[in-house]
N, C-alpha and C. Protein backbone atom coordinates (compact mmCIF):
# COMPACT_ATOMS: atom_id res chain seq x y z
N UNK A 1 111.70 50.02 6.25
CA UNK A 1 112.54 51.14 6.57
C UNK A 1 112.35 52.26 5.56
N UNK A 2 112.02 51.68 4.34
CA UNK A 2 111.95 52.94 3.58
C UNK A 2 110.93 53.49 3.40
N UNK A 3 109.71 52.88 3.66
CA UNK A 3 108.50 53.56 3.90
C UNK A 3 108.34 54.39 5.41
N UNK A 4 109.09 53.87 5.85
CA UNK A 4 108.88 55.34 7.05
C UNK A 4 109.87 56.66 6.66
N UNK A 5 110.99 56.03 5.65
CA UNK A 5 111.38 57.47 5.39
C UNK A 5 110.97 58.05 4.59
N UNK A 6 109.76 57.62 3.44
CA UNK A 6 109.15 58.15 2.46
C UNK A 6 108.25 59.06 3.74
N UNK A 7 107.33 58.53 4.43
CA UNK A 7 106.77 59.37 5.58
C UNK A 7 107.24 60.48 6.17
N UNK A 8 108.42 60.52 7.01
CA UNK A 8 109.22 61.12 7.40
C UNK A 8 109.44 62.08 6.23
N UNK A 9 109.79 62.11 5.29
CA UNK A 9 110.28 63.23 3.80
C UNK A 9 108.72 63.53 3.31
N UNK A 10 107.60 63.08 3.69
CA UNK A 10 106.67 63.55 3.55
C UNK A 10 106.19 64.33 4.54
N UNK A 11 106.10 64.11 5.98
CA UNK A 11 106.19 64.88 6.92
C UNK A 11 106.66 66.38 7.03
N UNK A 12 107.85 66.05 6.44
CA UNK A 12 108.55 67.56 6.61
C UNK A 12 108.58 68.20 5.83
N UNK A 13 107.98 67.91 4.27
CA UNK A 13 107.39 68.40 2.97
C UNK A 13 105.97 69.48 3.80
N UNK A 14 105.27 68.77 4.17
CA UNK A 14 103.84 69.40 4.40
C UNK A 14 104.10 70.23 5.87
N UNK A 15 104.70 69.99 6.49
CA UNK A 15 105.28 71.16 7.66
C UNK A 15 105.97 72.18 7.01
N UNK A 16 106.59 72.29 6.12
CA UNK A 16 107.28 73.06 5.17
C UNK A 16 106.30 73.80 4.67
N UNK A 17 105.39 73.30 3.99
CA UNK A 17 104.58 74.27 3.65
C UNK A 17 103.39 74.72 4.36
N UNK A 18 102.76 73.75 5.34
CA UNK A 18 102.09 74.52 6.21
C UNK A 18 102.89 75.69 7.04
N UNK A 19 103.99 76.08 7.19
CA UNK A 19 104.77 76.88 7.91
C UNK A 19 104.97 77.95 6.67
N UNK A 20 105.02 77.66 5.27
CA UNK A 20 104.78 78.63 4.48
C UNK A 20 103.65 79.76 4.09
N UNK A 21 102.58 78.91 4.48
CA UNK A 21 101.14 79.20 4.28
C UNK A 21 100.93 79.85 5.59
N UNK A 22 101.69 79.28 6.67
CA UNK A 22 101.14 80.65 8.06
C UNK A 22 102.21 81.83 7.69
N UNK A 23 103.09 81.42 6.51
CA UNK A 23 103.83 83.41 7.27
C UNK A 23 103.07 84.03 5.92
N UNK A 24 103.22 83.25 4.99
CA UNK A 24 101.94 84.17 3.71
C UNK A 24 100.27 84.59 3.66
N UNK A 25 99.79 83.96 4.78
CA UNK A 25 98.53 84.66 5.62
C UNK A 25 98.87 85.59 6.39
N UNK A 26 99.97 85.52 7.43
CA UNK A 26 100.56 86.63 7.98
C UNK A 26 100.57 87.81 7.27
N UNK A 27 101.38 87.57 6.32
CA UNK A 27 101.80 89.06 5.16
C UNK A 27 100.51 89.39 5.21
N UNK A 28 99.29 88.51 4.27
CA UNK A 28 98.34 89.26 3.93
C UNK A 28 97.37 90.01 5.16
N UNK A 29 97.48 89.19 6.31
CA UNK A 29 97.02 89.88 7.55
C UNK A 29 97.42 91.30 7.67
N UNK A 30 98.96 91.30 7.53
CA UNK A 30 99.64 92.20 8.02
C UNK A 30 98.97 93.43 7.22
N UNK A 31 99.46 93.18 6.12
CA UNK A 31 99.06 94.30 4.77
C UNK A 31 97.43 94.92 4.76
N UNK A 32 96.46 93.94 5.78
CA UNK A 32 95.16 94.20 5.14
C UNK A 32 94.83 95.32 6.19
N UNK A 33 95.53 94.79 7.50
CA UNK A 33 95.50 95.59 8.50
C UNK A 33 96.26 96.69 8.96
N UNK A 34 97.08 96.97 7.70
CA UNK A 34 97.77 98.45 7.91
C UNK A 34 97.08 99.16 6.96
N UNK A 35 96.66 98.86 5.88
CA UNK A 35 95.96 99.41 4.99
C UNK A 35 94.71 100.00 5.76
N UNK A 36 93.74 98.97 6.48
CA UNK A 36 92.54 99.86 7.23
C UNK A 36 93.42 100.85 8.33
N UNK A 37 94.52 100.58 8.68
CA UNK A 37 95.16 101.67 10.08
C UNK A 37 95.04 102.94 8.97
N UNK A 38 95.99 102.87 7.84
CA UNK A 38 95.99 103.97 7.17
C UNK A 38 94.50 104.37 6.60
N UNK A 39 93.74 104.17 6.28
CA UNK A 39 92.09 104.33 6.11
C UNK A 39 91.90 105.25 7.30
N UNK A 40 92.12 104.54 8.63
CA UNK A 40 91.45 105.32 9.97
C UNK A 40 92.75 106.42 10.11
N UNK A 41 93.61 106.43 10.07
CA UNK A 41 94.50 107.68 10.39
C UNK A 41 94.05 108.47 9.49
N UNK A 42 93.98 108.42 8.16
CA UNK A 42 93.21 109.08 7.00
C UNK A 42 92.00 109.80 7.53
N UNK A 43 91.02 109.49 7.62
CA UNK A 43 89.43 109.75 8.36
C UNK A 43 90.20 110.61 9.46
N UNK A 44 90.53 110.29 11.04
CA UNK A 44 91.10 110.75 11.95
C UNK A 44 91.68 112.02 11.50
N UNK A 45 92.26 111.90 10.83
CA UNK A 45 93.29 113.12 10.57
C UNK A 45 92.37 114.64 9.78
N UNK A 46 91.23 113.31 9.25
CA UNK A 46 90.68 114.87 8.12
C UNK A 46 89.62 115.81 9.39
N UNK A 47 89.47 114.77 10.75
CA UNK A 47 88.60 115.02 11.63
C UNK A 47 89.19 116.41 12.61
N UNK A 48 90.18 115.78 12.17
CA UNK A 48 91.35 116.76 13.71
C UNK A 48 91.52 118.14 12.69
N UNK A 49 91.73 117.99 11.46
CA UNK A 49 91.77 119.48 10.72
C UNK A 49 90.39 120.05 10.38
N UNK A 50 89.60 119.81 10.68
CA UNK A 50 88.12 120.94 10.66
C UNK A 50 87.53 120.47 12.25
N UNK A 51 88.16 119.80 13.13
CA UNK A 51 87.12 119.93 14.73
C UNK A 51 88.63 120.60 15.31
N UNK A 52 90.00 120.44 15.40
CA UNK A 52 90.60 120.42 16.54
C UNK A 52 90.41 121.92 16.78
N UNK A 53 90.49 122.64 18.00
CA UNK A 53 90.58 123.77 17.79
C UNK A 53 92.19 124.69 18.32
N UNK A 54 93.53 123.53 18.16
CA UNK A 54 94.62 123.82 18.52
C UNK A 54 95.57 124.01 16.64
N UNK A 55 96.20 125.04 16.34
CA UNK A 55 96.64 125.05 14.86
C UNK A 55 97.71 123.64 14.93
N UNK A 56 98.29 123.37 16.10
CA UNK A 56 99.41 122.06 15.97
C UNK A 56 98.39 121.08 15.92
N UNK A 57 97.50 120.54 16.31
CA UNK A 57 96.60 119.61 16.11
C UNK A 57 96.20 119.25 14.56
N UNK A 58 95.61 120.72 14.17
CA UNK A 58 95.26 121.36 12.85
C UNK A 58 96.83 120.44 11.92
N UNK A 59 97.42 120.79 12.49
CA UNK A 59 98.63 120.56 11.36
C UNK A 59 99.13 118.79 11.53
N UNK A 60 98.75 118.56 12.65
CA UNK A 60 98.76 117.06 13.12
C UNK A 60 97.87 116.31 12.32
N UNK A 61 96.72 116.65 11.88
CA UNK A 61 95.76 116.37 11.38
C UNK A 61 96.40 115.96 9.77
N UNK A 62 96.73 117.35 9.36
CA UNK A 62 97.16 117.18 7.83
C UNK A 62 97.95 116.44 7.28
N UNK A 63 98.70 116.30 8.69
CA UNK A 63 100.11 115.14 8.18
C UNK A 63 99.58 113.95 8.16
N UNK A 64 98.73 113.35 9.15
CA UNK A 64 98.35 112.44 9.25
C UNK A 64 97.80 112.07 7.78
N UNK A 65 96.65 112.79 7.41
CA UNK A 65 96.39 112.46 6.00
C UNK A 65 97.13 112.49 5.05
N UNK A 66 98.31 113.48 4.88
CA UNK A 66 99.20 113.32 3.64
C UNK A 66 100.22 112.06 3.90
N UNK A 67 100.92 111.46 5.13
CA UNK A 67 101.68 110.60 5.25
C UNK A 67 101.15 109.25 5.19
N UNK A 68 99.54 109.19 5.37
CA UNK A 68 98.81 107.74 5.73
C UNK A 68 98.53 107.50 4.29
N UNK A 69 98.04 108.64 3.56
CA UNK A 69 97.57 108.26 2.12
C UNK A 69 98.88 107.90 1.31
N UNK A 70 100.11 108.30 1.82
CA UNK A 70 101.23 107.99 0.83
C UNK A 70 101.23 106.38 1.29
N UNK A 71 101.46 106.09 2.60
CA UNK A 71 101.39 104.58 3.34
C UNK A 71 100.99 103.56 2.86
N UNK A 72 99.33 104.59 2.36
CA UNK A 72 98.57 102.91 1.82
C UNK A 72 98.57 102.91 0.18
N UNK A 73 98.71 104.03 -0.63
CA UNK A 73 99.47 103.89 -2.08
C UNK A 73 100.54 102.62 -2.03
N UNK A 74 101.36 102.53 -0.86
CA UNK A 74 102.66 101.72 -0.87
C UNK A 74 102.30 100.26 -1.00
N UNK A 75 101.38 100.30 0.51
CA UNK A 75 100.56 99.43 0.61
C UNK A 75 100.01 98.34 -0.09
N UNK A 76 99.10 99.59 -0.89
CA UNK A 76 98.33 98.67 -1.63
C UNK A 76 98.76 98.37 -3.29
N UNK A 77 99.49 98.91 -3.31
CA UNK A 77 100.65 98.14 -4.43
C UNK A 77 100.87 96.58 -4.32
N UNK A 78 102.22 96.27 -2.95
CA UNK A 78 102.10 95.63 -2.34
C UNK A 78 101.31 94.38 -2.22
N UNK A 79 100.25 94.90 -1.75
CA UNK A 79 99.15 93.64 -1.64
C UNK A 79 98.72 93.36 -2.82
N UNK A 80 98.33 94.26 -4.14
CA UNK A 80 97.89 93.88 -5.36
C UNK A 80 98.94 92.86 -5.73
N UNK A 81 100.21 92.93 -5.76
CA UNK A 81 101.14 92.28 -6.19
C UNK A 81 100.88 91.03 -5.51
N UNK A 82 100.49 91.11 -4.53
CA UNK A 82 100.37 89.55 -3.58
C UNK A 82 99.19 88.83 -4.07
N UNK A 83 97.66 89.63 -4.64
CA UNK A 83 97.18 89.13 -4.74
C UNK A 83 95.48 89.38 -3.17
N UNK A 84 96.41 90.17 -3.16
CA UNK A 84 95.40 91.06 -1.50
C UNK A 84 94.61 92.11 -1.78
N UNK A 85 93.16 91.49 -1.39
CA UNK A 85 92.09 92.86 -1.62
C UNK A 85 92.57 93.67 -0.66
N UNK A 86 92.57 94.98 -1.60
CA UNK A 86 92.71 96.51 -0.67
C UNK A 86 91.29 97.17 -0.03
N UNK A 87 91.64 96.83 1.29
CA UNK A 87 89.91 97.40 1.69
C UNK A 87 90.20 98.58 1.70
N UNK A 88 88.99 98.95 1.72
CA UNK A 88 88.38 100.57 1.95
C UNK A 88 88.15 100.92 3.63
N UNK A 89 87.74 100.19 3.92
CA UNK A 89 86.97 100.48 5.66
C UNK A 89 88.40 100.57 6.42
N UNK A 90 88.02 101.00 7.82
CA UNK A 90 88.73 101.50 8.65
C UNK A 90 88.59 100.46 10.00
N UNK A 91 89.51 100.36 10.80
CA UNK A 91 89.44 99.94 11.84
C UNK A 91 88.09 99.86 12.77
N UNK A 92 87.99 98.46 13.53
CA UNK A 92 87.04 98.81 14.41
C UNK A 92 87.42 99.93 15.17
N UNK A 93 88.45 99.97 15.71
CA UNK A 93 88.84 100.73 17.00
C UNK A 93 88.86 102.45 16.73
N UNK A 94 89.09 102.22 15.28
CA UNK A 94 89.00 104.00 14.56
C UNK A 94 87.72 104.27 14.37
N UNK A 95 86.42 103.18 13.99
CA UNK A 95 85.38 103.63 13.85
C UNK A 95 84.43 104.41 15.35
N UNK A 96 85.02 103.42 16.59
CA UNK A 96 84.44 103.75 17.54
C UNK A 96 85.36 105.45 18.25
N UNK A 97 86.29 105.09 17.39
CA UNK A 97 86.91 106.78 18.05
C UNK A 97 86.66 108.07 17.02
N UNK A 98 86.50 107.51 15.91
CA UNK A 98 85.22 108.35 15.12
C UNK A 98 84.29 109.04 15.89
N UNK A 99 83.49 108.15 16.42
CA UNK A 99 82.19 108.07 16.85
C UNK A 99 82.22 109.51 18.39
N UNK A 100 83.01 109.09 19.18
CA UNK A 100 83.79 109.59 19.91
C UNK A 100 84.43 111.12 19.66
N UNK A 101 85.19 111.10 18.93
CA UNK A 101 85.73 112.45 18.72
C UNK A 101 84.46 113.63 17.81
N UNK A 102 83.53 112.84 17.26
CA UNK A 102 82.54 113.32 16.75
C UNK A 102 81.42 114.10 17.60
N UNK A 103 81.62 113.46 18.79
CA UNK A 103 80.96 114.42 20.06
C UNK A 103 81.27 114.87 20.93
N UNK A 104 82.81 115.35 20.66
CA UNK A 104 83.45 116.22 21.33
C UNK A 104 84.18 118.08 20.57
N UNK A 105 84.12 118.46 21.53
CA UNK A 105 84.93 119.65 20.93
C UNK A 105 86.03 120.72 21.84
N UNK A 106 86.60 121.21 21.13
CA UNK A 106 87.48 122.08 22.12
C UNK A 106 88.46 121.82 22.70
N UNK A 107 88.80 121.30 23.89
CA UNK A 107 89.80 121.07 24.35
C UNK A 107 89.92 119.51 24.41
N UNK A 108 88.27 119.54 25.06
CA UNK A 108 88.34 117.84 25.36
C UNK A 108 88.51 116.95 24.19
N UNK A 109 88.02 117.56 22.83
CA UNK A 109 88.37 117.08 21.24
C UNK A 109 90.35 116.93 20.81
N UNK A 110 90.75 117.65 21.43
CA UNK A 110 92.29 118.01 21.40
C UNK A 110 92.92 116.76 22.04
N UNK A 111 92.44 116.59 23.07
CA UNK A 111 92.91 116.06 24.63
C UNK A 111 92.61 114.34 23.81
N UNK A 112 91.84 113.78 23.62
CA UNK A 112 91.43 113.14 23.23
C UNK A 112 91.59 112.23 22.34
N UNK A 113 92.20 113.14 21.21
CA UNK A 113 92.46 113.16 19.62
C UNK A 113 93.81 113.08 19.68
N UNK A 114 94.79 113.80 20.94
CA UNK A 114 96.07 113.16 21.44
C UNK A 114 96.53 112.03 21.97
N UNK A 115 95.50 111.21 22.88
CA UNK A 115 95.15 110.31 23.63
C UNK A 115 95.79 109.26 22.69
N UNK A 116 94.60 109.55 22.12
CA UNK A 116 93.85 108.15 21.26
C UNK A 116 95.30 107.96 20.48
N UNK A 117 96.02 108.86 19.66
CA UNK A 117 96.72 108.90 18.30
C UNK A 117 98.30 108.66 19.25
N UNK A 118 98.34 108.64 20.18
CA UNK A 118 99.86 107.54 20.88
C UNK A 118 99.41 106.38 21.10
N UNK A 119 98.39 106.28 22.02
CA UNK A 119 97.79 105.17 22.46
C UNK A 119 97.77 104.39 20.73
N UNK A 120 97.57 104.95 19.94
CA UNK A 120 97.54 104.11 18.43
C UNK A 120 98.47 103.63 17.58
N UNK A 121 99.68 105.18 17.83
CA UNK A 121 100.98 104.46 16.85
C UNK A 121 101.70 103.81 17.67
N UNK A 122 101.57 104.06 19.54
CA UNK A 122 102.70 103.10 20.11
C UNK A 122 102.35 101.48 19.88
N UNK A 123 100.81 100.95 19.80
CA UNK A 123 100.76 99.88 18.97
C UNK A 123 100.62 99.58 17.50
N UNK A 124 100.78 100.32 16.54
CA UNK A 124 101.34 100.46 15.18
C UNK A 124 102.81 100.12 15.47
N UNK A 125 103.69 100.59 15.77
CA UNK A 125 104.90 100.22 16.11
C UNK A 125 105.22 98.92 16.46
N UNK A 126 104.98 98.88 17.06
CA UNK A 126 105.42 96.88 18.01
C UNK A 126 104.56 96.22 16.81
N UNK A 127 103.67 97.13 16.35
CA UNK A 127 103.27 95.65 15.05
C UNK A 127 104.24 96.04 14.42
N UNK A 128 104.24 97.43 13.51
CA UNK A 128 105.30 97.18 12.61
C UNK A 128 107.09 96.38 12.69
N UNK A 129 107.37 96.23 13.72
CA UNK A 129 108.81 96.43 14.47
C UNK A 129 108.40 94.41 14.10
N UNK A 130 107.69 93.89 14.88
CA UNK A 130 107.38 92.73 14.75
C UNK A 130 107.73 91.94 13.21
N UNK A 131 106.59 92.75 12.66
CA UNK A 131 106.72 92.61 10.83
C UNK A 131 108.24 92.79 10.49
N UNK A 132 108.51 93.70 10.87
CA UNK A 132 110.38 93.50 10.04
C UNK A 132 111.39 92.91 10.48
N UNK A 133 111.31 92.67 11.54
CA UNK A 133 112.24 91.43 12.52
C UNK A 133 111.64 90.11 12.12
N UNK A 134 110.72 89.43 11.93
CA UNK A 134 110.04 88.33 11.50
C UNK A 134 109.59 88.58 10.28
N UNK A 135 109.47 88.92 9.25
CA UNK A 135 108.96 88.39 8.02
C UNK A 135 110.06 88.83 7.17
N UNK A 136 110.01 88.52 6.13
CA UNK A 136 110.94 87.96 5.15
C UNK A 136 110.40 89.08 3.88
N UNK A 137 111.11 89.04 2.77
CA UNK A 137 110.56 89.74 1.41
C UNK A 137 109.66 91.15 1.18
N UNK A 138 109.01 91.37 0.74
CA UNK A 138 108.49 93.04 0.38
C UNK A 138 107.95 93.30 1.74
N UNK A 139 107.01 92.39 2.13
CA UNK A 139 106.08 93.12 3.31
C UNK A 139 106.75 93.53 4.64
N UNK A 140 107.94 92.55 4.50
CA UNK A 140 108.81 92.91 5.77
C UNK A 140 109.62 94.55 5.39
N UNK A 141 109.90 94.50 3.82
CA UNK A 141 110.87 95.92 3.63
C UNK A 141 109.66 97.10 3.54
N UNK A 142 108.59 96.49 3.63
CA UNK A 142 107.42 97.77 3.67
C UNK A 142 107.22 98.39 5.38
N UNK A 143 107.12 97.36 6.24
CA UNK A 143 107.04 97.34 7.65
C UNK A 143 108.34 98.76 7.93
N UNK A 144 109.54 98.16 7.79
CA UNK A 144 110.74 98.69 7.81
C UNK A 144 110.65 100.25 7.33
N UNK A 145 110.45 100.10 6.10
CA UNK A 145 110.39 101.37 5.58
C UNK A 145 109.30 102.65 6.26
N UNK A 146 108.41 102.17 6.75
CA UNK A 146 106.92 103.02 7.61
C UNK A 146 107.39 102.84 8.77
N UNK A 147 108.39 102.33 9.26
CA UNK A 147 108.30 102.89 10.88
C UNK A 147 108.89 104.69 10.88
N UNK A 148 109.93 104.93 10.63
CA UNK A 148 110.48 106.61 10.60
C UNK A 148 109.22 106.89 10.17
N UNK A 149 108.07 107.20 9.80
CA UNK A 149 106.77 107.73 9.58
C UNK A 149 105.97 107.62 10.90
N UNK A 150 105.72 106.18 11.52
CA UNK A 150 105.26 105.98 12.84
C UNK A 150 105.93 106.62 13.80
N UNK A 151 107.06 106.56 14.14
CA UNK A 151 107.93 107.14 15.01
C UNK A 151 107.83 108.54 15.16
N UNK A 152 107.84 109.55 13.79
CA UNK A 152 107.70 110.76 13.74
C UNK A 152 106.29 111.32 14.14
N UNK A 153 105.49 110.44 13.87
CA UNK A 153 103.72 110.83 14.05
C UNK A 153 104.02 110.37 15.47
N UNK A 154 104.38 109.37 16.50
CA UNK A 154 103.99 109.04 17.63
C UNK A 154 104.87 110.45 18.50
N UNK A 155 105.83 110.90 17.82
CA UNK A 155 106.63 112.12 18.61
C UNK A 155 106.30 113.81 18.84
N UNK A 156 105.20 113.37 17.59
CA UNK A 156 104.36 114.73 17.12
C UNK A 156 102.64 114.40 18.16
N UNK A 157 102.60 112.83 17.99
CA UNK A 157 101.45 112.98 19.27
C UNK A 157 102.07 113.44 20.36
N UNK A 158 102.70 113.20 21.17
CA UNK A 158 103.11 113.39 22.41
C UNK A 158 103.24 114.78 22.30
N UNK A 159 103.81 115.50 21.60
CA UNK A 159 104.33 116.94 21.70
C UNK A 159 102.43 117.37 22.15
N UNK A 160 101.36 117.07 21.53
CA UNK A 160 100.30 117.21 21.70
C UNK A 160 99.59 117.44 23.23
N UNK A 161 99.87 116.36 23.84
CA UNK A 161 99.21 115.89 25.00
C UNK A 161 99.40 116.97 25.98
C-alpha cells in the first residue's frame, strides 16, 4: 500500500512539473515571438514611412516604429531576465510581406500595407489577450500591459483601409 502511494506522490510530483515546464516554454515562446512581431512591425513601419504615399500612412508608419521599438525594449528585458535569447529577425509572415510591399507602390502600397497591418494586430491580440488570461507572473503583466498599444495600432489600421 505504501509503495503505490510513494508512486502516486511521485506521479503527481512529475505532472507538476511537467505542467510547469509547458507554461515556462510557453512564456519563452510567447516572448520570442512578440519580440520578432515587434522586429517586423519595426521594418514594416520604417517601409510605410519612405514608400506609403498617404501622410496618415506616413504617420502610421512612425508610430509603428516608435511604439514597437518601445515593446521590444520591454520585451527583451523580460526575456533576459528569464534567461531568453532576444532575436533579431522578423517574422516569417513579415518577411514575405516585406517582400510584397517592396513591389508595390501608390495606392496599391497603401491598400495593402492597411490590409496586411489589421489582418496582423487582430491576431496579435487574441495572442496577446490569451497570454494574460492564461499565464501567470511578468510575461502575463507584459501581454496585459501591450494590448492598449495593439488596440490603438489595430484602430489606426482600420481608419486606413
Amino acid at each position: 500500500m505504501a509503495n503505490k502511494a510513494v508512486w502516486a506522490v511521485t506521479a503527481l510530483v512529475a505532472g507538476c512539473i511537467s505542467a510547469a515546464s509547458a507554461q515556462a516554454k510557453s512564456d519563452r515562446e510567447f516572448l520570442t515571438d512578440a519580440i520578432k512581431g515587434d522586429n517586423s512591425e519595426v521594418l514594416l513601419g520604417k517601409i510605410a514611412e519612405t514608400k506609403s504615399s498617404t501622410k496618415a500612412a506616413k504617420s502610421f508608419g512612425r508610430m509603428l516604429v516608435k511604439d514597437h521599438s518601445k515593446a521590444k525594449r520591454q520585451a527583451a528585458a523580460v526575456a533576459l531576465k528569464m534567461g531568453v535569447e532576444v532575436p533579431s529577425d522578423v517574422s516569417d509572415e513579415a518577411a514575405q510581406e516585406q517582400k510584397k510591399l517592396e513591389s508595390l507602390s501608390g495606392s496599391a502600397f497603401d491598400k495593402e500595407f492597411a490590409n496586411y497591418m489589421v489582418s496582423d494586430h487582430q491576431k496579435d491580440i487574441s495572442e496577446f489577450e490569451d497570454q494574460a488570461k492564461t499565464g501567470k507572473g511578468v510575461v502575463s503583466k507584459l501581454a496585459k500591459e501591450t494590448l492598449p498599444t495593439l488596440r490603438k495600432h489595430l484602430k489606426a489600421a482600420r481608419s486606413l483601409e
